[in-house]
C-alpha atoms as a PDB file:
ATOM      1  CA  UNK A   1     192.018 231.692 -26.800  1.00  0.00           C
ATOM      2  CA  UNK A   2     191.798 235.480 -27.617  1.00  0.00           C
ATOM      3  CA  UNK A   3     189.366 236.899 -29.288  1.00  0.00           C
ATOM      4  CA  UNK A   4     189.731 236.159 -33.100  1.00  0.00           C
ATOM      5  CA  UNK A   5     189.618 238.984 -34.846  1.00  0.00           C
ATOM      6  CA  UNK A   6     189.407 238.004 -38.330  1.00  0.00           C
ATOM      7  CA  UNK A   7     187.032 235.372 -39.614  1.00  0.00           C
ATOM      8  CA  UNK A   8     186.498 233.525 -42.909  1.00  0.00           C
ATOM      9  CA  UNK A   9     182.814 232.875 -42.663  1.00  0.00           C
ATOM     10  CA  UNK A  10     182.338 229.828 -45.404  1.00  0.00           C
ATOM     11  CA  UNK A  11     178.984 229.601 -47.176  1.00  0.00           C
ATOM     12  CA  UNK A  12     177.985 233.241 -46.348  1.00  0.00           C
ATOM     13  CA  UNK A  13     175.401 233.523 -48.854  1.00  0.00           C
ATOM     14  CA  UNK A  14     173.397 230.499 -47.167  1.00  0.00           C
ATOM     15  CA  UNK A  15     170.473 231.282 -44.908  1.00  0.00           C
ATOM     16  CA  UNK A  16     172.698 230.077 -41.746  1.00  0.00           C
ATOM     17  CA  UNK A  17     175.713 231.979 -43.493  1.00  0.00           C
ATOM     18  CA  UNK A  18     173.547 234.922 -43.818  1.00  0.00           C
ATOM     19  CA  UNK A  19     171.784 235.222 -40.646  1.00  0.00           C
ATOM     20  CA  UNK A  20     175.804 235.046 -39.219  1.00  0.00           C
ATOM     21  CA  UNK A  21     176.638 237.789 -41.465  1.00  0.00           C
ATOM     22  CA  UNK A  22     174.642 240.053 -39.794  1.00  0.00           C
ATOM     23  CA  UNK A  23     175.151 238.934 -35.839  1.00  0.00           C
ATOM     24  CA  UNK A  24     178.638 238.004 -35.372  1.00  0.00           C
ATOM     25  CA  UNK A  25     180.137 241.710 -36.654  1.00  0.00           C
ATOM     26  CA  UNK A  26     178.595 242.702 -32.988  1.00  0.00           C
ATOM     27  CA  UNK A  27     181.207 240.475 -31.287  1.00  0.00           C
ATOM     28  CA  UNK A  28     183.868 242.022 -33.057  1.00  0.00           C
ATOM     29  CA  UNK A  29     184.878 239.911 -35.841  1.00  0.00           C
ATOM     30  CA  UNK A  30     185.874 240.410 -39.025  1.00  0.00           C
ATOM     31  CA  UNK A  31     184.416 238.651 -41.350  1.00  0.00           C
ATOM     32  CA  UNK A  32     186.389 237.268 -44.922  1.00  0.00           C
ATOM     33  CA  UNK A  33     183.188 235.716 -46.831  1.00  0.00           C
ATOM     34  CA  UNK A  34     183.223 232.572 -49.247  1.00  0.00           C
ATOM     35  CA  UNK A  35     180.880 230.951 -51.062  1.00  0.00           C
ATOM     36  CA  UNK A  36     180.504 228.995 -54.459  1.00  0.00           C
ATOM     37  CA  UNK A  37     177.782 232.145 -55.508  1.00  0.00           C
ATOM     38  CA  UNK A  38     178.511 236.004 -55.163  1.00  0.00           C
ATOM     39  CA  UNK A  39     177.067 237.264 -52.532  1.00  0.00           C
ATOM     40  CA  UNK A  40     174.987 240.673 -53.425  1.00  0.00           C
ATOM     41  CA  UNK A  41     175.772 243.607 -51.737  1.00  0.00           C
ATOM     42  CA  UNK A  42     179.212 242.077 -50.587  1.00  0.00           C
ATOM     43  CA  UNK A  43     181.570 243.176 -53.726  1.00  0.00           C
ATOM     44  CA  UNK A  44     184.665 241.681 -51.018  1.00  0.00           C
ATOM     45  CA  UNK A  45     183.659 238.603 -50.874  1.00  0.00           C
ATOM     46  CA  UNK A  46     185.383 235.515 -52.578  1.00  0.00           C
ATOM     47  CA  UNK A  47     183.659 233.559 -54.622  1.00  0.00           C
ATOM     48  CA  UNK A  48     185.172 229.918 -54.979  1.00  0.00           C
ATOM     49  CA  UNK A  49     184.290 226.093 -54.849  1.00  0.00           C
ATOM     50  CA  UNK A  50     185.540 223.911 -52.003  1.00  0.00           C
ATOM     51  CA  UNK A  51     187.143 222.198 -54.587  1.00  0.00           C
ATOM     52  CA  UNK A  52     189.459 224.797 -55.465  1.00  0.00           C
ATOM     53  CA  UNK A  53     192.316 224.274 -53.545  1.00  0.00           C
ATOM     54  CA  UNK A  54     194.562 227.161 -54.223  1.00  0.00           C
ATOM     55  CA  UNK A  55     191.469 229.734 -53.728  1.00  0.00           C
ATOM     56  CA  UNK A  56     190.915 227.834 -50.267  1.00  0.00           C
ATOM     57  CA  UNK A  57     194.095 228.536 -49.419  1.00  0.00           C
ATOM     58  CA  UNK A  58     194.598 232.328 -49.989  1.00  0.00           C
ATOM     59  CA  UNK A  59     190.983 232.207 -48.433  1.00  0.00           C
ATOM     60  CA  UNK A  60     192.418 231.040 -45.271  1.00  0.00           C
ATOM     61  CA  UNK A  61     195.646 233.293 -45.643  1.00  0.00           C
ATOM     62  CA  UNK A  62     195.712 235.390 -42.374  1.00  0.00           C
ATOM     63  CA  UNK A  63     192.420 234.890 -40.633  1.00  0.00           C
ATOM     64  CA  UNK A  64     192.344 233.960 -37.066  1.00  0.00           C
ATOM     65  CA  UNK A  65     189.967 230.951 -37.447  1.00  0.00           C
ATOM     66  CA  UNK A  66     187.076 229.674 -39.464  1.00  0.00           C
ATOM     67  CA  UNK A  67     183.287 229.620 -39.436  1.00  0.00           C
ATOM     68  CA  UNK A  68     182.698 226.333 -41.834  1.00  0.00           C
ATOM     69  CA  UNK A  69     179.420 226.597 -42.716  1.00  0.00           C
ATOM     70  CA  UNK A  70     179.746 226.067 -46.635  1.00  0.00           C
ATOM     71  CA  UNK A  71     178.503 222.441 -48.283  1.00  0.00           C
ATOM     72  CA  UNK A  72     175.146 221.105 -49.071  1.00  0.00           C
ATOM     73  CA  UNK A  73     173.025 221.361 -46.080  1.00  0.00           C
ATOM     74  CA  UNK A  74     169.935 218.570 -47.239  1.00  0.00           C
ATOM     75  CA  UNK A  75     170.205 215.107 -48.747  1.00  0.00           C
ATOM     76  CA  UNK A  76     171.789 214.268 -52.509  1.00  0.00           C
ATOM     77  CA  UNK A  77     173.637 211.374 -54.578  1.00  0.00           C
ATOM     78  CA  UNK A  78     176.936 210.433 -52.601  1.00  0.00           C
ATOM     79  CA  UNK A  79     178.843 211.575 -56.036  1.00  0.00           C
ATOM     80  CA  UNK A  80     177.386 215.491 -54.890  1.00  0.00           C
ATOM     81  CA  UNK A  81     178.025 214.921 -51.072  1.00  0.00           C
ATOM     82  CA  UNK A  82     181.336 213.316 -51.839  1.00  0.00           C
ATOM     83  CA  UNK A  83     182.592 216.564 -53.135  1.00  0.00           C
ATOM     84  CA  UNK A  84     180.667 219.168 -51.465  1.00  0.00           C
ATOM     85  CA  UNK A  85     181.081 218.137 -48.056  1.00  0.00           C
ATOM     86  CA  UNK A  86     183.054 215.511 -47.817  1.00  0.00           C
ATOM     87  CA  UNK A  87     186.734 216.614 -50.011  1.00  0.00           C
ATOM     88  CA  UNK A  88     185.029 220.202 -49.772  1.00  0.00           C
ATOM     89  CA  UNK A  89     185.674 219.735 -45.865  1.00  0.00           C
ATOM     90  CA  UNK A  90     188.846 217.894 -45.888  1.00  0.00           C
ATOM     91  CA  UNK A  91     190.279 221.024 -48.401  1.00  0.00           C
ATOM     92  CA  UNK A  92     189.312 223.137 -45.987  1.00  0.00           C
ATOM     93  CA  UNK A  93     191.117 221.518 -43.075  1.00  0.00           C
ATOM     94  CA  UNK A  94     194.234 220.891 -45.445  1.00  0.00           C
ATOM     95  CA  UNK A  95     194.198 225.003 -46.293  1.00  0.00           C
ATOM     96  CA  UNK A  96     193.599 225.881 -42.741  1.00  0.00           C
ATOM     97  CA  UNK A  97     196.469 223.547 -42.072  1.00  0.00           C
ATOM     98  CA  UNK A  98     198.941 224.562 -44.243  1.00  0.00           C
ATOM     99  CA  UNK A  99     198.332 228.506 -43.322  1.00  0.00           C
ATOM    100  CA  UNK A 100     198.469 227.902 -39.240  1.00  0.00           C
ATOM    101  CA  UNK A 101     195.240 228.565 -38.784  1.00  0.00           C
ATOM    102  CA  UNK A 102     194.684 228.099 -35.055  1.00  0.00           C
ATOM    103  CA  UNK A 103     190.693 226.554 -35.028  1.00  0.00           C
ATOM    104  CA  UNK A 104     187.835 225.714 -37.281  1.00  0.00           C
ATOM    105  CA  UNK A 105     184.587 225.716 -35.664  1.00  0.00           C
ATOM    106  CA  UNK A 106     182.609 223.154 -37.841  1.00  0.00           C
ATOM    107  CA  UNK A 107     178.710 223.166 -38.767  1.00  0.00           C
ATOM    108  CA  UNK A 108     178.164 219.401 -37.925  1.00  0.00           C
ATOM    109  CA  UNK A 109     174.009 218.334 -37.434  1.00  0.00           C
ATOM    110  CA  UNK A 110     172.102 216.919 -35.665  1.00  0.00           C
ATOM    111  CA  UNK A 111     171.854 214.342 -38.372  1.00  0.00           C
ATOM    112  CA  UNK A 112     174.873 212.677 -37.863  1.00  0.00           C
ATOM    113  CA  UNK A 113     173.070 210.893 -34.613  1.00  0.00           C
ATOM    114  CA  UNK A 114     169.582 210.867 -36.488  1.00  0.00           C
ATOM    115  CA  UNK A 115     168.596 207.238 -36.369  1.00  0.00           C
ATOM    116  CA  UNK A 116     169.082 207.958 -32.507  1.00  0.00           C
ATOM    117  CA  UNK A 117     165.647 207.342 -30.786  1.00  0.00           C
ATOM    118  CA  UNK A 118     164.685 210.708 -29.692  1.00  0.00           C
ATOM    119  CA  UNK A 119     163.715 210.741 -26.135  1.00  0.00           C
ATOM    120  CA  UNK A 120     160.458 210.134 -24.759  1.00  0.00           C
ATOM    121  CA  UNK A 121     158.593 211.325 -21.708  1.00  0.00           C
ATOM    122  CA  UNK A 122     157.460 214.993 -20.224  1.00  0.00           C
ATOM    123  CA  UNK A 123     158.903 218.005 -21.273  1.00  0.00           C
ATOM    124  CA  UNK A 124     161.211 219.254 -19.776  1.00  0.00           C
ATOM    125  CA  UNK A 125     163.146 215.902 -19.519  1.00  0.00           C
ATOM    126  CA  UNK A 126     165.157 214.953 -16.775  1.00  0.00           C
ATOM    127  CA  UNK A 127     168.935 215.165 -17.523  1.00  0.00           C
ATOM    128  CA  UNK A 128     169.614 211.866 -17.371  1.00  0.00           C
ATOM    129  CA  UNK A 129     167.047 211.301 -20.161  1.00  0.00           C
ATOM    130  CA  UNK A 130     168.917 213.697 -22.629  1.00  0.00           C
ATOM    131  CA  UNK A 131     170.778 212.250 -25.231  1.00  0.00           C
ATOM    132  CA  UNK A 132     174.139 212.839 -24.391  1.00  0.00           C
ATOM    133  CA  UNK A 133     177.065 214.166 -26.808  1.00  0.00           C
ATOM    134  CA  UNK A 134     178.963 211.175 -26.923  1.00  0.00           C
ATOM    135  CA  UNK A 135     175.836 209.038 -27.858  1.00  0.00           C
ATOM    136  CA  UNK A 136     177.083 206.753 -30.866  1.00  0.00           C
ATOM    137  CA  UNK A 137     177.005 208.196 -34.129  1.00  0.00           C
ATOM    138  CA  UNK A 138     173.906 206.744 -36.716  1.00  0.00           C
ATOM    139  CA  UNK A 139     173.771 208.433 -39.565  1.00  0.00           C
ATOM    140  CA  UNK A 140     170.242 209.317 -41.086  1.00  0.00           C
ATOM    141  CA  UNK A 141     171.532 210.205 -44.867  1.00  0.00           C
ATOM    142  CA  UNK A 142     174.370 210.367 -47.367  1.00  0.00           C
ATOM    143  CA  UNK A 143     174.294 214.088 -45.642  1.00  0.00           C
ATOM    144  CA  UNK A 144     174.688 213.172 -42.228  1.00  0.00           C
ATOM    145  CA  UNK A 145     177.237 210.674 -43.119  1.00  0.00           C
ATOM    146  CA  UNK A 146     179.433 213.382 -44.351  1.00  0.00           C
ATOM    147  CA  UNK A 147     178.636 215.609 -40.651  1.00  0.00           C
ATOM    148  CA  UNK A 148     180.274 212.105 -39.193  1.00  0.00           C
ATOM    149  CA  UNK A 149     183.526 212.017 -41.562  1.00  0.00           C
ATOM    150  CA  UNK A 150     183.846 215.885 -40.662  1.00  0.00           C
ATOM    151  CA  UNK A 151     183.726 215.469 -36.764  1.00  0.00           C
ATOM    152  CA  UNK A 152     186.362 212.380 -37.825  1.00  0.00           C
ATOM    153  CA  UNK A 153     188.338 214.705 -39.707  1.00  0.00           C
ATOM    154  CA  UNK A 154     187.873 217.542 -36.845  1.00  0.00           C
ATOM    155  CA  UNK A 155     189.577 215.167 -34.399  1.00  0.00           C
ATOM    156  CA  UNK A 156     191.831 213.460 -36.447  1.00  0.00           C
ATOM    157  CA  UNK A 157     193.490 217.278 -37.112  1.00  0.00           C
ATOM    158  CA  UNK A 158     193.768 218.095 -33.513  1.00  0.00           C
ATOM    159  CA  UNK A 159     195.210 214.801 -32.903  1.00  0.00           C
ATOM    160  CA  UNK A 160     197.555 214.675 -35.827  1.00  0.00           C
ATOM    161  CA  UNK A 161     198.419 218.540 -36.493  1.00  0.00           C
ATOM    162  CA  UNK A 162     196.928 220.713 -33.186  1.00  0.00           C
ATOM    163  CA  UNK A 163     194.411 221.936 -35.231  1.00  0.00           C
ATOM    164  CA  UNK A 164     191.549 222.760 -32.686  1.00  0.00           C
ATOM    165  CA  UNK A 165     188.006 222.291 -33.925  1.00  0.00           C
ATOM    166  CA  UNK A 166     184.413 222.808 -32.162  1.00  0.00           C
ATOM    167  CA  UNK A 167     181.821 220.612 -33.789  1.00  0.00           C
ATOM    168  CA  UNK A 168     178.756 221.597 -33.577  1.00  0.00           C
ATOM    169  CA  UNK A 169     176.136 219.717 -34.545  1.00  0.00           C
ATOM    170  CA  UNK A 170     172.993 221.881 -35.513  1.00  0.00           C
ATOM    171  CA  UNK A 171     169.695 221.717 -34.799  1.00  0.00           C
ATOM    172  CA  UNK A 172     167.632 224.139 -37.109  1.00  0.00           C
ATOM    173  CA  UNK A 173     168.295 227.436 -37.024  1.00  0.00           C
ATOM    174  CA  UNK A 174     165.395 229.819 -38.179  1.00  0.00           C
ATOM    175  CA  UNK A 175     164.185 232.948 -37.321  1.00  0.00           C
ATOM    176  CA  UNK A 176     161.215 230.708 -35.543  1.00  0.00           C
ATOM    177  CA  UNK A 177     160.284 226.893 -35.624  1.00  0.00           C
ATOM    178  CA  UNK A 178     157.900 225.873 -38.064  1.00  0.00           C
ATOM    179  CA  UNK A 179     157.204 222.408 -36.841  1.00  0.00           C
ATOM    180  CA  UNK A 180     156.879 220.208 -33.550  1.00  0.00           C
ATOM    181  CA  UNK A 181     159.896 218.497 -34.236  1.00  0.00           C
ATOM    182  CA  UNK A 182     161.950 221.821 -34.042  1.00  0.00           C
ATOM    183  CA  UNK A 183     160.814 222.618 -31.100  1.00  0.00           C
ATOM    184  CA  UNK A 184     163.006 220.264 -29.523  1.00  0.00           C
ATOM    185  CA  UNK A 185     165.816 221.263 -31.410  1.00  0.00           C
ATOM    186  CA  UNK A 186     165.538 225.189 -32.436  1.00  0.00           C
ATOM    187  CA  UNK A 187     168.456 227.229 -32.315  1.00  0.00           C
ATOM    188  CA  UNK A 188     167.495 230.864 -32.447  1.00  0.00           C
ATOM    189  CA  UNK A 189     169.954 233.328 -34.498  1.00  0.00           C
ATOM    190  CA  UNK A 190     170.894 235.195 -31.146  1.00  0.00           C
ATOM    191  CA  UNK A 191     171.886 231.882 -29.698  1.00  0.00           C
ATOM    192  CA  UNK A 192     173.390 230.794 -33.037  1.00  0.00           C
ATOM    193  CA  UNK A 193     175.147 233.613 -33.076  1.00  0.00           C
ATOM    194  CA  UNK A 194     176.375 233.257 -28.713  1.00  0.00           C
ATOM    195  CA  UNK A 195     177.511 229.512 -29.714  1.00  0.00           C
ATOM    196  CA  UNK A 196     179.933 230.191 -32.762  1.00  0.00           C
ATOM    197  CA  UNK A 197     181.152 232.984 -30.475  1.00  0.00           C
ATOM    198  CA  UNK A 198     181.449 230.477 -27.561  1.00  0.00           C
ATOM    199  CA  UNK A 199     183.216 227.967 -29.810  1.00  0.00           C
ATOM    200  CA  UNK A 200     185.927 230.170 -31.937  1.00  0.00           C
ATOM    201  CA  UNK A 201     187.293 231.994 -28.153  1.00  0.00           C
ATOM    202  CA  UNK A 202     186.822 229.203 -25.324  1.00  0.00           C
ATOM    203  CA  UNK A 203     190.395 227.836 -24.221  1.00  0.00           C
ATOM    204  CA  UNK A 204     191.901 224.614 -24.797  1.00  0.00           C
ATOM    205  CA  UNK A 205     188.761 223.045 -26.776  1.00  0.00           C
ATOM    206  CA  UNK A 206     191.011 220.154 -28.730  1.00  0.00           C
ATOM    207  CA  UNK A 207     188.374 218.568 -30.730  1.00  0.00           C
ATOM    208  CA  UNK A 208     184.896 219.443 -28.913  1.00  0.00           C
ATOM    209  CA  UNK A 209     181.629 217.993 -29.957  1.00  0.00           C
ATOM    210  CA  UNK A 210     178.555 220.356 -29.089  1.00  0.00           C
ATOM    211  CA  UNK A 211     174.640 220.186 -29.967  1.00  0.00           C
ATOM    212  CA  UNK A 212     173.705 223.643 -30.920  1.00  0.00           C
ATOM    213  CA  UNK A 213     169.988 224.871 -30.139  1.00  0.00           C
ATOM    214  CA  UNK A 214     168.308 226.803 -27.799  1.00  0.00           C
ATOM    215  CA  UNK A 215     167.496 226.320 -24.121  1.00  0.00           C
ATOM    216  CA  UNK A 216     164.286 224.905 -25.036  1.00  0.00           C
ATOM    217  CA  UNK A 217     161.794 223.525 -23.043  1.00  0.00           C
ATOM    218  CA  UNK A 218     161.243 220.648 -24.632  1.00  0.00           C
ATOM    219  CA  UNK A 219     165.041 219.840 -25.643  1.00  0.00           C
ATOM    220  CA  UNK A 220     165.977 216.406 -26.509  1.00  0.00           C
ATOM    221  CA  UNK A 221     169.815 216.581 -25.904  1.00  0.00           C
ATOM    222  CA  UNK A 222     172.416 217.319 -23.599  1.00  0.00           C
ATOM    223  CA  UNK A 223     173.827 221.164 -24.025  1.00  0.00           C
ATOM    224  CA  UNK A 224     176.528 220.446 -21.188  1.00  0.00           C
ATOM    225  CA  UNK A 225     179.747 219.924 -23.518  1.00  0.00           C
ATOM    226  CA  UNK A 226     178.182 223.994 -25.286  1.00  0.00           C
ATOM    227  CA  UNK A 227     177.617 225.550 -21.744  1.00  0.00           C
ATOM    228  CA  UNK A 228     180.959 224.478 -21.095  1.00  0.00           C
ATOM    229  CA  UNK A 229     182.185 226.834 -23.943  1.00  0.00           C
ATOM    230  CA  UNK A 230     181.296 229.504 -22.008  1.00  0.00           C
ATOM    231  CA  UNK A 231     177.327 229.291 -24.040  1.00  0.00           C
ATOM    232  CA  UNK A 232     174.569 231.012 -22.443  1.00  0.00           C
ATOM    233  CA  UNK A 233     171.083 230.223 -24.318  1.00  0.00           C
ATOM    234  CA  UNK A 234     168.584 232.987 -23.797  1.00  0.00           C
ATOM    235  CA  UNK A 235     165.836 231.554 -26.035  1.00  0.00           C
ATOM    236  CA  UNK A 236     162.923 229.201 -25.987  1.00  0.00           C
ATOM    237  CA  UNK A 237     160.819 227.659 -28.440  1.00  0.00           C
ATOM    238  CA  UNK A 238     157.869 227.032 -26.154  1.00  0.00           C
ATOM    239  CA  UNK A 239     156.447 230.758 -26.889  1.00  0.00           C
ATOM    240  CA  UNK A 240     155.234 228.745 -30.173  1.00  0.00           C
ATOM    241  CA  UNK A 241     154.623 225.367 -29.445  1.00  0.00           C
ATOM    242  CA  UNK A 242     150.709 226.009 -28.570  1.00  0.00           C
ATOM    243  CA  UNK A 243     150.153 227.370 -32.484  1.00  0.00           C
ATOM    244  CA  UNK A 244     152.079 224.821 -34.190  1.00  0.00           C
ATOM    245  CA  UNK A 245     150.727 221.907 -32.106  1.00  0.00           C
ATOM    246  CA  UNK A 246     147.807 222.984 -32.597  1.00  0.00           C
ATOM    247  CA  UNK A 247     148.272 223.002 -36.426  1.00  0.00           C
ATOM    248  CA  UNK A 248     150.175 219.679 -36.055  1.00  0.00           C
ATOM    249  CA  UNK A 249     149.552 217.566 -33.423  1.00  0.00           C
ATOM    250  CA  UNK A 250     151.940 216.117 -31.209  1.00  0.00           C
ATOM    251  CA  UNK A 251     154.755 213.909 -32.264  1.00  0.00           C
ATOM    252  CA  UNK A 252     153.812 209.954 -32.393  1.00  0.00           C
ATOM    253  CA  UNK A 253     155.983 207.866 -31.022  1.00  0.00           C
ATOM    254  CA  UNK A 254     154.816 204.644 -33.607  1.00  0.00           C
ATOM    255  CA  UNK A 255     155.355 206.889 -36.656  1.00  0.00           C
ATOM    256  CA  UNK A 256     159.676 206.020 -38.053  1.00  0.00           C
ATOM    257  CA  UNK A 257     159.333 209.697 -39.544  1.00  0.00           C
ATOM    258  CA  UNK A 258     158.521 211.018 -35.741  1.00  0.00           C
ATOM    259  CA  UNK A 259     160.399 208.649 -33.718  1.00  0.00           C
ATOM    260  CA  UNK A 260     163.723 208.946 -34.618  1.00  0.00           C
ATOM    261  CA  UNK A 261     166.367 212.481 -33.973  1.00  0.00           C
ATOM    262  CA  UNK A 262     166.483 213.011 -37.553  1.00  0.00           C
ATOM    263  CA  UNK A 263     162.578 213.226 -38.255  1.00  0.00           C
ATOM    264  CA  UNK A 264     161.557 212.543 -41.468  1.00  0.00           C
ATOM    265  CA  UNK A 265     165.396 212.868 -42.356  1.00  0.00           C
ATOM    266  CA  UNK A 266     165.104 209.124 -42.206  1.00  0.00           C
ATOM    267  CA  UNK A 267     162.386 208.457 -44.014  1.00  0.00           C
ATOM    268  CA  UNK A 268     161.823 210.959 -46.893  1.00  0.00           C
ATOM    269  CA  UNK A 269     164.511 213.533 -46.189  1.00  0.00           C
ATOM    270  CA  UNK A 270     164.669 216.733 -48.345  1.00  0.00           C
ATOM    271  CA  UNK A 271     166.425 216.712 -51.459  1.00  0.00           C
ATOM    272  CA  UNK A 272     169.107 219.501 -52.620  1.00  0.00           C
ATOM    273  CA  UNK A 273     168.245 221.179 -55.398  1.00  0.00           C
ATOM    274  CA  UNK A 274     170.974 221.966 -57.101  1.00  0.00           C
END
C-alpha cells in the first residue's frame, strides 16, 4: 500500500511506544499519540482508556493506519487483561472499523507460542530447526492469551470486514539484551522501527503473522513471513552474548523456566504493576 502518512501510535508513553516515537518520524509518518497517561513534552497527544469508545473513535478519525501498541505488556488477573487487552483490542478494531481505517499493525508476542519448546542445537540453527510462524499457538499467561484472541481478532477483521492487520509477535525490544534468553529473541529499536515500517506499507498483507527481532545469531524462529514484508534486519545480539553469558551461564535445557519460548514467562512471569 502507499506510504501511510498519518499514524495513531497507541501506548506512546510505553518504553516500546516511546522508543517508536522517536524512530518512525524518519520514515515519514505522522504520528497521532494515545495513551491512558499524558505523555510529557507531547501537549497533542490524547489521553484516553481503551475502554472509551467514543475517544477511540475520534482517535482513529482520519489516520492512515494504526501502530497498536497500547495494553498491559506483563502478566495480571484475567479481570485486568480482560479489559486492557482483550475489549481494549477489540475497541480498537471496532473504531478502526467504523472510520475505514485501511490496516492495524498489531503488537502480538512472542508469548502467545511460549509453552513452545524453544529449539535446541548450535547456533546459528539450521532453518528447518526454526520454529516456524504457523507453529500452534500455547499460551504461556493470562497475557499471552490475550496476544492469541488479538491475532484471532486480526484475522477474523480481514476476513469479515477487509480490515488488513500485520501481527507481530515481539520478542524484546531494548536498547540491548540483558539476558541469554534475549539473545535469541532481541529486537533492536532500528529494526523495531524497519518492521512496523515493513508491516503498515507492504501490499496485500490480509492478516499476516510475523516474529519481530533481530537477525540474530542465535535466533530461535523463523523471520521468513517479516522478510517477506519487505524487512531487512541489520542487527545482532551476538556483540553481547560473551558478557552476559559470562554473567549467566548458558541456558539449561532441564530447567521449565529455560526450556520453554516464553522463559520464565511460564513459570514465574512478571507481574504488572498497576
Amino acid at each position: 500500500m502507499p506510504a501511510p502518512r498519518t499514524v495513531l501510535l497507541t501506548g506512546a508513553a510505553g518504553g516500546l511506544g516511546t522508543l517508536m516515537r522517536g524512530l518512525l518520524p524518519a520514515y515519514g509518518y505522522d504520528l497521532r499519540l494515545l495513551d491512558a497517561r499524558a505523555i510529557p513534552g507531547e501537549p497533542d497527544a490524547i489521553t484516553a482508556d481503551l475502554g472509551d469508545r467514543g475517544a477511540l473513535r475520534e482517535a482513529v478519525r482520519g489516520v492512515d493506519a494504526v501502530l497498536h501498541l497500547a495494553g498491559i505488556s506483563l502478566e495480571s488477573t484475567f479481570d485486568k487483561i480482560l479489559r486492557a487487552n482483550i475489549e481494549g483490542t477489540y475497541n480498537l478494531y471496532e473504531a478502526a472499523r467504523e472510520e475505514g481505517v485501511a490496516r492495524v499493525v498489531f503488537a502480538s508476542s512472542n508469548h502467545a507460542v511460549g509453552f513452545t519448546p524453544r529449539p535446541q542445537g548450535e547456533a546459528p540453527l539450521e532453518p528447518d530447526a526454526l520454529i516456524p510462524v504457523d507453529t500452534p499457538r500455547r499460551p504461556d499467561t493470562f497475557y499471552g492469551l490475550s496476544k492469541s484472541f488479538g491475532e484471532d481478532l486480526a484475522q477474523f477483521y480481514w476476513d469479515k470486514y477487509g480490515l488488513e492487520s500485520v501481527s507481530v509477535r515481539i520478542g524484546s525490544c531494548f536498547m540491548e539484551p540483558t539476558s541469554v534468553r534475549m539473545l535469541s529473541i532481541w529486537m533492536s529499536p532500528g529494526d523495531g522501527a524497519r518492521l512496523f515500517h515493513a508491516a503498515l506499507t507492504a501490499e496485500g498483507v490480509g492478516h499476516t503473522v510475523v516474529y519481530g527481532s533481530s537477525a540474530n545469531t542465535r535466533l530461535w524462529w523463523d523471520l521468513s513471513s517479516a522478510r517477506a514484508l519487505g524487512y531487512e534486519p541489520r542487527d545482532d545480539s551476538e556483540q553481547y552474548a560473551e558478557k552476559l553469558i559470562a554473567e549467566q551461564g548458558e541456558l539449561d535445557p532441564d530447567d521449565p523456566g529455560q526450556s520453554y519460548l516464553g522463559g520464565h514467562f511460564t513459570t514465574n512471569p512478571p507481574v504488572w504493576p498497576y
